[in-house]
PDB file of N, CA and C in Angstrom:
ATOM      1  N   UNK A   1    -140.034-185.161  64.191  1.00  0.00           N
ATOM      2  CA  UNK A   1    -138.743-184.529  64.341  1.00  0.00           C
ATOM      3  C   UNK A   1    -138.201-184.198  62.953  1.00  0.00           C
ATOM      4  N   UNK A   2    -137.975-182.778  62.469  1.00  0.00           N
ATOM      5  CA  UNK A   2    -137.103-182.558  61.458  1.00  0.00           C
ATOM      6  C   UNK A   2    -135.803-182.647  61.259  1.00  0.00           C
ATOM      7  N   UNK A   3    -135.013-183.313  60.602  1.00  0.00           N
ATOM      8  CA  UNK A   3    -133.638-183.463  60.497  1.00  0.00           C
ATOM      9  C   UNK A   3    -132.905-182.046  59.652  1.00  0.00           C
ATOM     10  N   UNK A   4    -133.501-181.825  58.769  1.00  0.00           N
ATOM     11  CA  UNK A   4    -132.812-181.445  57.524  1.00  0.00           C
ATOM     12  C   UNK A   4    -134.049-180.088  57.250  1.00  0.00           C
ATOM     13  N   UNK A   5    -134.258-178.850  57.217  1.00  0.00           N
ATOM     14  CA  UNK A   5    -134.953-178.171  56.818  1.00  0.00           C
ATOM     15  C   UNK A   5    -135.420-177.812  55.658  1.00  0.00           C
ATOM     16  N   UNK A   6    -136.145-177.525  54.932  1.00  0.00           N
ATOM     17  CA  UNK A   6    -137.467-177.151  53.212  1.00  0.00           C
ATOM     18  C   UNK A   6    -136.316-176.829  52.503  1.00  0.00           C
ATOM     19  N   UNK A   7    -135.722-175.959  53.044  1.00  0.00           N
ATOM     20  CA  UNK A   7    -134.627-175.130  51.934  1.00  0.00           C
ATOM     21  C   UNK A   7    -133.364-176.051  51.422  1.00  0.00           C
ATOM     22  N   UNK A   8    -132.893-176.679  52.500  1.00  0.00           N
ATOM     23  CA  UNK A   8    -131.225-178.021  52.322  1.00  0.00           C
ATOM     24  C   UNK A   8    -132.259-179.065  51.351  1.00  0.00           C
ATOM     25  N   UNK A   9    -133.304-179.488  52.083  1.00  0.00           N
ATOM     26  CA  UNK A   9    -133.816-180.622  50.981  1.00  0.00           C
ATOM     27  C   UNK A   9    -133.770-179.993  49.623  1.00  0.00           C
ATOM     28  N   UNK A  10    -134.535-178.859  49.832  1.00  0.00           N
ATOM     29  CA  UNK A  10    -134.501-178.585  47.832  1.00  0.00           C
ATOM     30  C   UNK A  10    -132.987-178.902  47.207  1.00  0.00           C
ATOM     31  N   UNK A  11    -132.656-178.194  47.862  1.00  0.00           N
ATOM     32  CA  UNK A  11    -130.995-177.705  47.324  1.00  0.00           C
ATOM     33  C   UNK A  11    -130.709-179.191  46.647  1.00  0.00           C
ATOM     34  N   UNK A  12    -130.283-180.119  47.650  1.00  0.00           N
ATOM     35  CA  UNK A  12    -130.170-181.386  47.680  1.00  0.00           C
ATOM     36  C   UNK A  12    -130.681-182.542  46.691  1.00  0.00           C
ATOM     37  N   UNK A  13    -131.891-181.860  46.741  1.00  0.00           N
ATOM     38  CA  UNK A  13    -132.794-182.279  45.613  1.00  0.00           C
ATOM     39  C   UNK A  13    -132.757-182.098  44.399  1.00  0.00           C
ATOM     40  N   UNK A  14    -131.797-180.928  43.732  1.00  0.00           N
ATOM     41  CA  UNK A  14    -131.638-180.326  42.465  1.00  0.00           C
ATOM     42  C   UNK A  14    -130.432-180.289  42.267  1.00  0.00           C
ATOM     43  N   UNK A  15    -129.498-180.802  43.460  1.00  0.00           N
ATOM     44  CA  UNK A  15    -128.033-181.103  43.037  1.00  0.00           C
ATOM     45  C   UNK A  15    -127.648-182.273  42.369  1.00  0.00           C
ATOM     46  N   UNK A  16    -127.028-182.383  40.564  1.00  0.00           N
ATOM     47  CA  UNK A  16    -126.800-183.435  40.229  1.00  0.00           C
ATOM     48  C   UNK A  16    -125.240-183.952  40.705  1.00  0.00           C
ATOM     49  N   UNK A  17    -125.364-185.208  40.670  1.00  0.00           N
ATOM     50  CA  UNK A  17    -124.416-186.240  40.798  1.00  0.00           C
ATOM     51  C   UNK A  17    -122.824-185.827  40.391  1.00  0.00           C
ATOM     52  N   UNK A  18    -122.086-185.623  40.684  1.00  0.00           N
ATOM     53  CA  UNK A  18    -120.573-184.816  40.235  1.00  0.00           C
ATOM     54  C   UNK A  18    -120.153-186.513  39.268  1.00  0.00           C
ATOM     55  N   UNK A  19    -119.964-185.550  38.052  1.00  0.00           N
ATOM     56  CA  UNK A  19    -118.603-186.621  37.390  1.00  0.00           C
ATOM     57  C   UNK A  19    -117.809-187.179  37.579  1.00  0.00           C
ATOM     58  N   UNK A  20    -117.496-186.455  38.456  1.00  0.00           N
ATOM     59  CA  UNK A  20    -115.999-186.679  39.053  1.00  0.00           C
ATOM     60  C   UNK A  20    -116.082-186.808  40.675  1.00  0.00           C
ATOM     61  N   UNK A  21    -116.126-187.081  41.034  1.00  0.00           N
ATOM     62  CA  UNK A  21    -116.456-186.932  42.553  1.00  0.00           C
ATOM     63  C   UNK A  21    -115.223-186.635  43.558  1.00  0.00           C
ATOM     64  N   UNK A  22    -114.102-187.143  42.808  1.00  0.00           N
ATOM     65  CA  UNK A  22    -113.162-186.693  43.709  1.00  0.00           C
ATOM     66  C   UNK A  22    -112.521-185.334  42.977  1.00  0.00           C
ATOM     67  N   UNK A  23    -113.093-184.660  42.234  1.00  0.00           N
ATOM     68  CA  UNK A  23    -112.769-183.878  41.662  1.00  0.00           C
ATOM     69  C   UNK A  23    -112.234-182.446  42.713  1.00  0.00           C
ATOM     70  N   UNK A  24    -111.034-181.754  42.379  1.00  0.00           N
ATOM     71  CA  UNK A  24    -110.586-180.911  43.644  1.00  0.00           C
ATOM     72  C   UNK A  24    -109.619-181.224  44.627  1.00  0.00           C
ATOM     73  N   UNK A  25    -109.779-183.048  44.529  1.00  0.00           N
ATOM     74  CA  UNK A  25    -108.966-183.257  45.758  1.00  0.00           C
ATOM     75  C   UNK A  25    -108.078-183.009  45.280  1.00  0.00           C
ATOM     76  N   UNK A  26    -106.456-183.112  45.734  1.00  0.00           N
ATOM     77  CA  UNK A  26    -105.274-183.190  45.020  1.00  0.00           C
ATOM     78  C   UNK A  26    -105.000-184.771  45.862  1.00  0.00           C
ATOM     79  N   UNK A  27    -104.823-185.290  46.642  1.00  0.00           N
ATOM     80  CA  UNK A  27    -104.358-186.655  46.806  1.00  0.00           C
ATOM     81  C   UNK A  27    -105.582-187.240  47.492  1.00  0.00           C
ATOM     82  N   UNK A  28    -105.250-188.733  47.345  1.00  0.00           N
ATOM     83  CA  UNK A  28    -105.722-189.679  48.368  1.00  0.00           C
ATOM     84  C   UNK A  28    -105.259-190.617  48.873  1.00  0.00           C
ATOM     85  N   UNK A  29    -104.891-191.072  50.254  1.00  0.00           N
ATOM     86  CA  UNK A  29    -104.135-191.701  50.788  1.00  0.00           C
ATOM     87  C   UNK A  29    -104.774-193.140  51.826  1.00  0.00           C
ATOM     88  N   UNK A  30    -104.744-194.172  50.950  1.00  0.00           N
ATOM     89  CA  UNK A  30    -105.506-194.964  51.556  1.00  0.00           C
ATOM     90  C   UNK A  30    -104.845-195.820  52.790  1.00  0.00           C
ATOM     91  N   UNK A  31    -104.183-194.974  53.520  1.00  0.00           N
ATOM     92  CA  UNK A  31    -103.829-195.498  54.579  1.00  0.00           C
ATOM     93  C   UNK A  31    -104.122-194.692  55.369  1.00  0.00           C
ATOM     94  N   UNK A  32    -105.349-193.442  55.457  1.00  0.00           N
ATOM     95  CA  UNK A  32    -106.007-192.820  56.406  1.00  0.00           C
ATOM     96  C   UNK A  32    -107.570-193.092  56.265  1.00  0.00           C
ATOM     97  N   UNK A  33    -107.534-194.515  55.461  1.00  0.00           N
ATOM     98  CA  UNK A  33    -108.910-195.403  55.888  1.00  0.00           C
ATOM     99  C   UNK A  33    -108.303-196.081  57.139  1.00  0.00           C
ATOM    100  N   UNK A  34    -108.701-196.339  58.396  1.00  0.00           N
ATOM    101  CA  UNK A  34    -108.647-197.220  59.500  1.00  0.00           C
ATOM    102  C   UNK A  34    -109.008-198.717  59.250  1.00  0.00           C
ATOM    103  N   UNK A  35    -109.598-198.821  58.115  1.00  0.00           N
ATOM    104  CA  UNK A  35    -109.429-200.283  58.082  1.00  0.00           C
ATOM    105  C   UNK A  35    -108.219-200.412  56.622  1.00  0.00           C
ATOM    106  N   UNK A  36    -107.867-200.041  56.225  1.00  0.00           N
ATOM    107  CA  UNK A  36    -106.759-200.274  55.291  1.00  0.00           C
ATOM    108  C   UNK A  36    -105.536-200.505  55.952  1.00  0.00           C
ATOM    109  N   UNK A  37    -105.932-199.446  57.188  1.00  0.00           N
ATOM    110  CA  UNK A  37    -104.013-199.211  58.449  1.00  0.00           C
ATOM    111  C   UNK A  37    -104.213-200.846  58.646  1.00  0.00           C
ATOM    112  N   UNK A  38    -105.047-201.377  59.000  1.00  0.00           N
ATOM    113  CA  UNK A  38    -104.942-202.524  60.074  1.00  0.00           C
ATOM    114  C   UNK A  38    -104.711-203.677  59.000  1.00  0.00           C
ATOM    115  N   UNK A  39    -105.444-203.580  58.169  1.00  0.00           N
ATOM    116  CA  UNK A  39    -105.387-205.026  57.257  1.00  0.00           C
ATOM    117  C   UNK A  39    -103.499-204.709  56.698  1.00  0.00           C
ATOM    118  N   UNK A  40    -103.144-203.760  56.931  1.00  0.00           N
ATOM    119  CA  UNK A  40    -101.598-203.769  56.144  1.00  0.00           C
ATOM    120  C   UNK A  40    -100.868-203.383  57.544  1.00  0.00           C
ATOM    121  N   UNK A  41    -101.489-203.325  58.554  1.00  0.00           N
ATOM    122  CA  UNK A  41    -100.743-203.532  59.592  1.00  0.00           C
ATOM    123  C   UNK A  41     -99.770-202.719  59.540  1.00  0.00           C
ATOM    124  N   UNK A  42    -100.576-201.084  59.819  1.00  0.00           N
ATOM    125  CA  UNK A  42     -99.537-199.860  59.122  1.00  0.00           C
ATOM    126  C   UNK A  42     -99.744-198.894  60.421  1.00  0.00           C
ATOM    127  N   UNK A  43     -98.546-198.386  61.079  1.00  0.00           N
ATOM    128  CA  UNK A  43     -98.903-197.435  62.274  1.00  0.00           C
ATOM    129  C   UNK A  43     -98.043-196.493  61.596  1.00  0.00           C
ATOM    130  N   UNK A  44     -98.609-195.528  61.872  1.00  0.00           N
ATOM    131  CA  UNK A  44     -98.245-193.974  61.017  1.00  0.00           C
ATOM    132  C   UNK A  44     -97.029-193.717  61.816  1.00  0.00           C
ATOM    133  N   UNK A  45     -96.112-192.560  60.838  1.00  0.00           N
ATOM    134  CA  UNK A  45     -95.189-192.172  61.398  1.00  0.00           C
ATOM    135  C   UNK A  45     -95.317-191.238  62.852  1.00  0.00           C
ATOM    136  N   UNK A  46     -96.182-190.638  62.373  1.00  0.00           N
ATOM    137  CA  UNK A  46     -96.676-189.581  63.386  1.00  0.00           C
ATOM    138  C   UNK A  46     -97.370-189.976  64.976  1.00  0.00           C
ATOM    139  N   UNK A  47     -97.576-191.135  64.940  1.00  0.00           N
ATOM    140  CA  UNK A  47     -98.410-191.776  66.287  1.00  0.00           C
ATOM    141  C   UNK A  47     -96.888-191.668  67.115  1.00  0.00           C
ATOM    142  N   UNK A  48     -97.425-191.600  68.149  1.00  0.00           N
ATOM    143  CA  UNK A  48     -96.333-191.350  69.159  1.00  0.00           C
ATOM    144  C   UNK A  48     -95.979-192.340  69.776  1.00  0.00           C
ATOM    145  N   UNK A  49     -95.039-192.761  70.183  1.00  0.00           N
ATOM    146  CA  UNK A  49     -93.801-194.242  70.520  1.00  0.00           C
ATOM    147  C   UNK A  49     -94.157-195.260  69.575  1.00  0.00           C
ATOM    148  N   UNK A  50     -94.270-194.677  68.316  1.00  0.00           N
ATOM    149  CA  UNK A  50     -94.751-195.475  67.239  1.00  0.00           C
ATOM    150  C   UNK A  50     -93.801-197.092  67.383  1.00  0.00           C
ATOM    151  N   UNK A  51     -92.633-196.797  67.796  1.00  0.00           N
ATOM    152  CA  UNK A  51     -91.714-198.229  67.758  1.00  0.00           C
ATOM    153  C   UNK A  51     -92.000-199.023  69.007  1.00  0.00           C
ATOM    154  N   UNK A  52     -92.382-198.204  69.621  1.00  0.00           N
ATOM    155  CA  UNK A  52     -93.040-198.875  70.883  1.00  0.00           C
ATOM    156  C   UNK A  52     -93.955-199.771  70.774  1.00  0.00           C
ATOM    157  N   UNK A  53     -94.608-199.627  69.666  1.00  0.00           N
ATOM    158  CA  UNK A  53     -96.005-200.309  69.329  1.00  0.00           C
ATOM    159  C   UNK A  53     -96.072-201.220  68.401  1.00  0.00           C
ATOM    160  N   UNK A  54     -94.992-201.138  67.925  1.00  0.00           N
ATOM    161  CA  UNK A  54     -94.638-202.490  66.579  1.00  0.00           C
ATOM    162  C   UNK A  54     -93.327-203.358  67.284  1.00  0.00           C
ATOM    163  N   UNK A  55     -94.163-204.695  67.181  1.00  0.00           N
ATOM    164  CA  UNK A  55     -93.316-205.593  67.750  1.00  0.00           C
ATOM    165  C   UNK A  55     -92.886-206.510  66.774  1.00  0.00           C
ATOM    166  N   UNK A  56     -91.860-206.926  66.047  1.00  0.00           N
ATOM    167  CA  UNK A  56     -91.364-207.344  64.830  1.00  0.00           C
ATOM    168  C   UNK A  56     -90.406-209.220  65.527  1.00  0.00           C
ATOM    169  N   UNK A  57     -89.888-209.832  64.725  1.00  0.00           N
ATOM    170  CA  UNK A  57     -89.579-211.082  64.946  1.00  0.00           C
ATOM    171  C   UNK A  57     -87.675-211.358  65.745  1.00  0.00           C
ATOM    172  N   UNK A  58     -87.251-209.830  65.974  1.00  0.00           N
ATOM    173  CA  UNK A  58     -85.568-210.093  65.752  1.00  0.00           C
ATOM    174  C   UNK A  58     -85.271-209.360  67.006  1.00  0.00           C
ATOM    175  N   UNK A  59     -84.127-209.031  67.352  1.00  0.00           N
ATOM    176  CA  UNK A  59     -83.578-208.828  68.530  1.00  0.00           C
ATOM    177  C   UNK A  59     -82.971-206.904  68.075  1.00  0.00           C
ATOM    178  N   UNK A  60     -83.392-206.646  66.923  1.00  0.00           N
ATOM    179  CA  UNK A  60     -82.583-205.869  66.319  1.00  0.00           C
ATOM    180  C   UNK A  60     -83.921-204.284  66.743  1.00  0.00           C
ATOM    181  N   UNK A  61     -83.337-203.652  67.622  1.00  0.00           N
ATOM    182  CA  UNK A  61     -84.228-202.160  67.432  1.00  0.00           C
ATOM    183  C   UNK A  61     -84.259-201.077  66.818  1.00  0.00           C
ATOM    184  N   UNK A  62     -83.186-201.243  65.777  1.00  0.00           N
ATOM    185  CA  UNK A  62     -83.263-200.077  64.666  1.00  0.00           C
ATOM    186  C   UNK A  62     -84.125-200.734  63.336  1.00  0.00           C
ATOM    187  N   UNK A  63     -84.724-201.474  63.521  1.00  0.00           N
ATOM    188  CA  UNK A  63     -85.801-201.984  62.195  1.00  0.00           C
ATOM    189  C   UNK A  63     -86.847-202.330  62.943  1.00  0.00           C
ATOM    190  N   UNK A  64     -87.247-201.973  63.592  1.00  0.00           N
ATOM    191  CA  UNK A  64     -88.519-201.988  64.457  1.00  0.00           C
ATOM    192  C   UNK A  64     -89.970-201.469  63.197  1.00  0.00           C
ATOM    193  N   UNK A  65     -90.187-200.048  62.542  1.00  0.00           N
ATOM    194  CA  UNK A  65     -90.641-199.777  61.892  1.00  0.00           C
ATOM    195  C   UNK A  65     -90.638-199.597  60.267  1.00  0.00           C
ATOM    196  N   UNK A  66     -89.189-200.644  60.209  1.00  0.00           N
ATOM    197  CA  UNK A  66     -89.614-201.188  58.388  1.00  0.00           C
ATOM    198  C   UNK A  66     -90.472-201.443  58.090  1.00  0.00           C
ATOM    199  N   UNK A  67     -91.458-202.606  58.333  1.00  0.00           N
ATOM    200  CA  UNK A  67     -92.672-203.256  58.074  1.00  0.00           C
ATOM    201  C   UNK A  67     -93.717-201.814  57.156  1.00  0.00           C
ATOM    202  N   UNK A  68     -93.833-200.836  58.454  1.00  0.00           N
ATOM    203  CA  UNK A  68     -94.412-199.850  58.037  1.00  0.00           C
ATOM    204  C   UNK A  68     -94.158-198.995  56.944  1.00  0.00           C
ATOM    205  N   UNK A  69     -93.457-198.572  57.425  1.00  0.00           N
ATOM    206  CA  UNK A  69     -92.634-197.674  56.028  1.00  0.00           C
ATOM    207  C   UNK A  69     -92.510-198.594  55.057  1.00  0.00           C
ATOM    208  N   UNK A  70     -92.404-199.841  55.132  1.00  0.00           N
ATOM    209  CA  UNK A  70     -92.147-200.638  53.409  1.00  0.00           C
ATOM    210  C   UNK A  70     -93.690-200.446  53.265  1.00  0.00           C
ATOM    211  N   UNK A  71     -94.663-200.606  53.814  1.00  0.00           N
ATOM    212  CA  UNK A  71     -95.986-200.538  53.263  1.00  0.00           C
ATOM    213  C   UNK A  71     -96.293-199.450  52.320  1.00  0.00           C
ATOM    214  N   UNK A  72     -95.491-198.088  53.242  1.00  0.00           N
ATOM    215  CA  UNK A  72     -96.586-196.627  52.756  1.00  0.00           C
ATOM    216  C   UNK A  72     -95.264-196.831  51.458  1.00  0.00           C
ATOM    217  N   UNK A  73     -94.181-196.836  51.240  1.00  0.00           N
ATOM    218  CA  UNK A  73     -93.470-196.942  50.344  1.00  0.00           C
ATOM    219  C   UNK A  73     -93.843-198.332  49.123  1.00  0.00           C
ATOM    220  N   UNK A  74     -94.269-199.252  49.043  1.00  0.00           N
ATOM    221  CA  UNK A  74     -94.581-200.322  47.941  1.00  0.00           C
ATOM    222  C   UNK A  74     -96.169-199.602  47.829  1.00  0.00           C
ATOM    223  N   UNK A  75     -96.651-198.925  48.013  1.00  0.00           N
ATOM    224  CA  UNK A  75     -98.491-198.279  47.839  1.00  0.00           C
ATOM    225  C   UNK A  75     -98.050-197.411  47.380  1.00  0.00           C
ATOM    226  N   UNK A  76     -96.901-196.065  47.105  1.00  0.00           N
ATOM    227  CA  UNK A  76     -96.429-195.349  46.227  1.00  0.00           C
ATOM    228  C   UNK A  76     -95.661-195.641  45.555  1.00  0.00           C
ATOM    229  N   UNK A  77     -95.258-196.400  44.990  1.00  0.00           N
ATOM    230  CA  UNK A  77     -94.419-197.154  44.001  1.00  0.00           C
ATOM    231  C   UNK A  77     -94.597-196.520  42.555  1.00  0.00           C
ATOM    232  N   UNK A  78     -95.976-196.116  41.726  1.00  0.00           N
ATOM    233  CA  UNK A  78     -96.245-196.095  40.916  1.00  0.00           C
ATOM    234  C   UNK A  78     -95.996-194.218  40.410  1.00  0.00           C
ATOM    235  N   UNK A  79     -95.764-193.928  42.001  1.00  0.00           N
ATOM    236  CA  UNK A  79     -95.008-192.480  41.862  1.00  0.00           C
ATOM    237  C   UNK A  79     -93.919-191.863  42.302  1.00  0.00           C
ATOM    238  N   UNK A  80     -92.673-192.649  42.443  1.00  0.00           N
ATOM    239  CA  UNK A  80     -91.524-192.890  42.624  1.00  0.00           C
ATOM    240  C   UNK A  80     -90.751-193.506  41.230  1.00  0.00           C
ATOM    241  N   UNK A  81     -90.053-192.405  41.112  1.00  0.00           N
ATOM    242  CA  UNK A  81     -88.908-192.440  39.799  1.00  0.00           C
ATOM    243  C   UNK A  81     -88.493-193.953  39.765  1.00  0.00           C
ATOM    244  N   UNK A  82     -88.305-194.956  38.570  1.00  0.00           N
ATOM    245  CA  UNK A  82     -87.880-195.330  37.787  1.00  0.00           C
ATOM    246  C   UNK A  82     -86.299-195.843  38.849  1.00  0.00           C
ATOM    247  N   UNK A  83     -85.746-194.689  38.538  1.00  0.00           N
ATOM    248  CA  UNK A  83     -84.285-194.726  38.676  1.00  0.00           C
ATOM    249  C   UNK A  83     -84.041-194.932  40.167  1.00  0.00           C
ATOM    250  N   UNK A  84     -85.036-194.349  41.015  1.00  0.00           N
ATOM    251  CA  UNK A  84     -84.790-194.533  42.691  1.00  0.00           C
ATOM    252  C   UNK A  84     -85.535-195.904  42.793  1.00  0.00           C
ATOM    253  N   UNK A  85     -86.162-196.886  42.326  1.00  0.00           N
ATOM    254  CA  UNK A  85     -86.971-197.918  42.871  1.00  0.00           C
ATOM    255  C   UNK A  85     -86.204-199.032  42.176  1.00  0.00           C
ATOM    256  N   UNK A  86     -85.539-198.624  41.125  1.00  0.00           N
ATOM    257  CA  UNK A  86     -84.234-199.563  41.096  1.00  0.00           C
ATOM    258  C   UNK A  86     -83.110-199.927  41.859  1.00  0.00           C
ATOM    259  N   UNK A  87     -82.853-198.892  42.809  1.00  0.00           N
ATOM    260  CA  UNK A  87     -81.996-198.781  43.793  1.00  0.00           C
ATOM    261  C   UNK A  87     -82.161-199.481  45.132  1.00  0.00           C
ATOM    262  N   UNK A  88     -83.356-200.122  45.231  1.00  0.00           N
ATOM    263  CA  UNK A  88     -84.142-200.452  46.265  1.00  0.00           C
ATOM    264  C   UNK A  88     -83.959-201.994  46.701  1.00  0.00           C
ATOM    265  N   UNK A  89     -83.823-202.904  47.428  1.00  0.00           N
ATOM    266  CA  UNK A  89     -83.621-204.031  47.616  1.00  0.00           C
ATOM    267  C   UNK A  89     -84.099-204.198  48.724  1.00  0.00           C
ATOM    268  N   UNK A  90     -85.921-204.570  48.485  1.00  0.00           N
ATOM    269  CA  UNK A  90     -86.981-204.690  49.497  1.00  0.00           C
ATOM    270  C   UNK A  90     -86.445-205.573  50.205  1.00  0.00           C
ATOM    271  N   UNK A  91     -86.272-206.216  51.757  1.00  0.00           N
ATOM    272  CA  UNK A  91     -85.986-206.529  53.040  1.00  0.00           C
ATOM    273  C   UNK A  91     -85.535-205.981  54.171  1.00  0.00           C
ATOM    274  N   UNK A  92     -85.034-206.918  54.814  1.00  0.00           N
ATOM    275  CA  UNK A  92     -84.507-206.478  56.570  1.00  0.00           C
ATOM    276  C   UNK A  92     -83.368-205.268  55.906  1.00  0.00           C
ATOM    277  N   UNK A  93     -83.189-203.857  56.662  1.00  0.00           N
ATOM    278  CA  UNK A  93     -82.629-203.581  56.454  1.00  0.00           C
ATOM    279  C   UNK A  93     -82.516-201.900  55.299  1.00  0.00           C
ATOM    280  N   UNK A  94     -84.058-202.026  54.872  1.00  0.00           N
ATOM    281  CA  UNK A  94     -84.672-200.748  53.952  1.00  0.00           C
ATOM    282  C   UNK A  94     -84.196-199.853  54.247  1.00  0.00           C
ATOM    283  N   UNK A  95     -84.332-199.213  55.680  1.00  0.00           N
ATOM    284  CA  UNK A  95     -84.685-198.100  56.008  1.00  0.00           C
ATOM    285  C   UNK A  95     -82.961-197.537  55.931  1.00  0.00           C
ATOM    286  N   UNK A  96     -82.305-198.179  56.399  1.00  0.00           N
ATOM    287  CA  UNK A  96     -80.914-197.896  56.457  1.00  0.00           C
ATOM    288  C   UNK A  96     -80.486-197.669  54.822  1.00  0.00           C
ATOM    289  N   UNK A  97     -81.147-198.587  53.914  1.00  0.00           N
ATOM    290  CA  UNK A  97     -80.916-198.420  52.456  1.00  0.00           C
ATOM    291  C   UNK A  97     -81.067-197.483  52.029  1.00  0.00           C
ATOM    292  N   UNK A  98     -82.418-197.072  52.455  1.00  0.00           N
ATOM    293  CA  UNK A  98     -83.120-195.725  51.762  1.00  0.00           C
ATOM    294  C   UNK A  98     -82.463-194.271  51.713  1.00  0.00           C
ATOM    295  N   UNK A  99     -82.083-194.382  53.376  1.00  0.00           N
ATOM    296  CA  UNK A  99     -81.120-193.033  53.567  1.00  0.00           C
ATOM    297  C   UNK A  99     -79.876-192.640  52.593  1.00  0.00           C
ATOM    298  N   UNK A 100     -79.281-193.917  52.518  1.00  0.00           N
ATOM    299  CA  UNK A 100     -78.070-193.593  51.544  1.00  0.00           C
ATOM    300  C   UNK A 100     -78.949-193.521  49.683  1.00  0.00           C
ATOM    301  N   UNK A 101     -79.574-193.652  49.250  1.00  0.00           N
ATOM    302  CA  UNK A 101     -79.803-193.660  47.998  1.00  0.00           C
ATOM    303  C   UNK A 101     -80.585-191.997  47.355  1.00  0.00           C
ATOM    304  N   UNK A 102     -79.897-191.819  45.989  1.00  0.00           N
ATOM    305  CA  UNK A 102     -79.648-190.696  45.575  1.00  0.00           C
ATOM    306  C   UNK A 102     -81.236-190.460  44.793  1.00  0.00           C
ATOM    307  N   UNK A 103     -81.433-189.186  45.162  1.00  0.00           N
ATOM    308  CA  UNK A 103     -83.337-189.227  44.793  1.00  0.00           C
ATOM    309  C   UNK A 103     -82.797-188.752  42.787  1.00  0.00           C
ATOM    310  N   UNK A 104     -81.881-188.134  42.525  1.00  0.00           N
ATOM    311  CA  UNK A 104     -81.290-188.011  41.332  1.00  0.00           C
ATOM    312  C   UNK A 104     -81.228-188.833  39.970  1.00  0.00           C
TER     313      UNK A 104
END
């Protein structure tokens, strides 16, 4: 059984190794590895009844999906201004923080 035909092998065969390998991309987001979501226990914004699906320790249903959002937010940290991550006072309660604080 042939997998791969004379001509892809050559090619393949005479293609060197990239320097750069991620070269081109513009981002990478390691929370669209499936095992990164789970070990940080991260359900995307975009999944549907996303709050439905995160069950948290309090009686309170407007912080249902902090957990999450503090994740994808402390994993971009290192590209978030200075002046906005000072403003920040990680716990219960972020998401309501976040809204009011000035991206300025």
């Amino acid at each position: 059984m042939e997998l791969i035909d004379d001509d892809l092998q050559a090619k393949l065969d005479d293609t060197k190794v990239a320097k750069s390998p991620s070269q081109g991309i513009h981002w990478y987001s390691i929370l669209a590895n499936p095992a990164y979501m789970e070990a940080f226990a991260y359900i995307s914004i975009n999944t549907p009844n996303r709050d439905e699906l995160i069950v948290d320790d309090d009686d309170n249903e407007d912080n249902d999906c902090e957990q999450s959002d503090m994740v994808q937010l402390i994993l971009n940290l290192a590209f978030i201004s200075d002046g906005f991550v000072k403003q920040i006072t990680f716990g219960p309660g972020i998401s309501k923080q976040l809204k009011g604080i000035s991206m300025g």
